[in-house]
Protein backbone atom coordinates (compact mmCIF):
# COMPACT_ATOMS: atom_id res chain seq x y z
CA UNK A 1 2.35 -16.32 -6.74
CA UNK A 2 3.55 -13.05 -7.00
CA UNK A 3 2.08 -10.81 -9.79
CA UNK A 4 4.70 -9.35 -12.33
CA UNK A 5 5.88 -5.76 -10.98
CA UNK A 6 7.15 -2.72 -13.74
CA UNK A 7 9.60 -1.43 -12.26
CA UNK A 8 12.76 1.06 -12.66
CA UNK A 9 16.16 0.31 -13.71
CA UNK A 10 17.48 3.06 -11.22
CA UNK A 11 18.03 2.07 -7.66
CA UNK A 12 18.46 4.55 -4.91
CA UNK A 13 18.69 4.67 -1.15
CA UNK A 14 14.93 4.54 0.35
CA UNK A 15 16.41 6.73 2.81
CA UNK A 16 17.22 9.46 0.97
CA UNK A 17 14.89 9.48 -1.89
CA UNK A 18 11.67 8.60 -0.02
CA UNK A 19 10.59 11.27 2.16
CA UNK A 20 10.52 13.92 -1.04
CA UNK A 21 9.24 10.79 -3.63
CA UNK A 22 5.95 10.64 -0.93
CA UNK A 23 5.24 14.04 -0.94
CA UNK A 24 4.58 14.50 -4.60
CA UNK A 25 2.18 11.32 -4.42
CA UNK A 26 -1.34 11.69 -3.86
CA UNK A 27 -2.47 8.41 -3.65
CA UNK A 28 -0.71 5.24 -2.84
CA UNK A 29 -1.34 1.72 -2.99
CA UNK A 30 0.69 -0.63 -0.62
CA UNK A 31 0.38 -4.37 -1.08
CA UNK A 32 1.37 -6.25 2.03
CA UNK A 33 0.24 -5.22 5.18
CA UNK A 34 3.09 -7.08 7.05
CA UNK A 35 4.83 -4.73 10.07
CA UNK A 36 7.26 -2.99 6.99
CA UNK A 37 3.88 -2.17 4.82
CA UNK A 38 2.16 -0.85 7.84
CA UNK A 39 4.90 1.27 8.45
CA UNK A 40 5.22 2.34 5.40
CA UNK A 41 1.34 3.22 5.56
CA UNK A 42 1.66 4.79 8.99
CA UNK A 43 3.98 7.41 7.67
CA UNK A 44 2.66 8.15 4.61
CA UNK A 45 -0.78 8.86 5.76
CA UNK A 46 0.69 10.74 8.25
CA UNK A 47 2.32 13.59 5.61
CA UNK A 48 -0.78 13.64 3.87
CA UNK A 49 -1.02 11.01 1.30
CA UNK A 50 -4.26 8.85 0.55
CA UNK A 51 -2.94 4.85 1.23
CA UNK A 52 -4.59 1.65 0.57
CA UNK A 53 -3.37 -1.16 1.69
CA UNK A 54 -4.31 -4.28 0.24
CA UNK A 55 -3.58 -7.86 1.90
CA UNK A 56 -5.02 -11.30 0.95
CA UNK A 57 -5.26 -12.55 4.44
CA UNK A 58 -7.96 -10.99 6.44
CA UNK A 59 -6.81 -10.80 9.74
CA UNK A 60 -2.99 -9.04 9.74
CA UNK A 61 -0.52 -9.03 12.64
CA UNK A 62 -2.23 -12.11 14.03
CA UNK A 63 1.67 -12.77 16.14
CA UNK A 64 0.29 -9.10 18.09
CA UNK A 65 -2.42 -9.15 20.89
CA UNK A 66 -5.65 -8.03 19.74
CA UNK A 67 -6.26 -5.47 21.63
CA UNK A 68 -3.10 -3.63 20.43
CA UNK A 69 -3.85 -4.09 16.99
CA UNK A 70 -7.02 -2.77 17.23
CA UNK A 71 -5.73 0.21 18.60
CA UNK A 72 -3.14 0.59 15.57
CA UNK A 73 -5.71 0.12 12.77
CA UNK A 74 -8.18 2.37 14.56
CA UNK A 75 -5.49 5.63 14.16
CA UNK A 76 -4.20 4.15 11.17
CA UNK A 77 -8.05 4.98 9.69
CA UNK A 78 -8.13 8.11 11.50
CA UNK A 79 -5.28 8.75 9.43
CA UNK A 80 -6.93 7.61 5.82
CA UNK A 81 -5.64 4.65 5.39
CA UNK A 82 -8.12 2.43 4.07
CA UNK A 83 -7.74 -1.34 4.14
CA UNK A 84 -8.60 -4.03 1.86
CA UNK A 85 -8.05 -7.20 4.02
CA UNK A 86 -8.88 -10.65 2.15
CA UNK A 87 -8.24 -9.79 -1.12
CA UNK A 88 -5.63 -11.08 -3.55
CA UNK A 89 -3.44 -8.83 -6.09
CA UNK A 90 -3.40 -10.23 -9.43
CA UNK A 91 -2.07 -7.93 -11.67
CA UNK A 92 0.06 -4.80 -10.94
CA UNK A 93 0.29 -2.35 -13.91
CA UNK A 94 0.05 1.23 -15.66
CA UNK A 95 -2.94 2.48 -17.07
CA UNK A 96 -1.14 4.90 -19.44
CA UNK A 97 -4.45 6.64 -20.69
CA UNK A 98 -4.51 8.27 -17.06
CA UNK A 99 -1.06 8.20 -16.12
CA UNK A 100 -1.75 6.16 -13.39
CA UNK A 101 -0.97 2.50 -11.70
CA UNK A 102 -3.52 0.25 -10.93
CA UNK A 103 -3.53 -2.85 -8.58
CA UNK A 104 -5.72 -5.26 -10.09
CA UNK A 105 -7.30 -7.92 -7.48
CA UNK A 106 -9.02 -11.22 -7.43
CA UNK A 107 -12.57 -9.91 -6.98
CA UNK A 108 -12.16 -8.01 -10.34
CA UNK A 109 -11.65 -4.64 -8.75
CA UNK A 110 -9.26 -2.52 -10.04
CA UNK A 111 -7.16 -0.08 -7.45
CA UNK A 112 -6.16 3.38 -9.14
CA UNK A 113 -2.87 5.32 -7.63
CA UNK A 114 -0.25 7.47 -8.26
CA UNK A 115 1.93 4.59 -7.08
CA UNK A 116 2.10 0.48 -5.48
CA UNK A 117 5.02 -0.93 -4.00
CA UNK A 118 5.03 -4.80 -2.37
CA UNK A 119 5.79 -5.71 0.59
């Protein structure tokens, strides 16, 4: 099941729009840490931005040897990103009173950020 999304009515090239868009975000959350959301973190982290990335299974990238993996979520936390492997998204949303987005997961914990997108 995938959790109901807010979203915009505008649609823009990811191209062109990203690289600025990341830059005036703080903290993001990424659900999905498939090869596109680790990207995505990978980059992000990289200019500076505070990612979590949040996937329900716990072991990602399971087609990739081990070893390499490893290696990629080893700079990946050198980098900030912080992982939250075996948990489920439940509820995406804004929490107006703080002008924020939360990620709301099956354990009851509530992710705060400046913005989510699914992978």
């Amino acid at each position: 099941m995938i959790p109901r999304f807010p979203s915009t009515t505008k649609a823009s090239s990811m191209r062109t729009i990203f690289p600025a868009w990341v830059r005036s975000r703080e903290r993001f959350v990424i659900v999905g840490a498939g090869v596109v959301g680790l990207e995505y973190a990978s980059f992000m982290a990289a200019g500076g931005v505070d990612v979590v990335l949040i996937d329900q299974r716990s072991v990602i990238l399971d087609f990739v040897d081990r070893e390499i993996a490893e290696a990629l979520f080893y700079h990946l936390r050198r980098l900030g990103v912080t992982f939250r492997l075996g948990e489920k998204v439940t509820r995406v949303g804004r929490d107006a009173t703080r002008n924020r987005v939360f990620a709301e997961l099956e354990s009851g914990k509530k992710v705060l950020s400046d913005a989510c997108c699914m992978q």
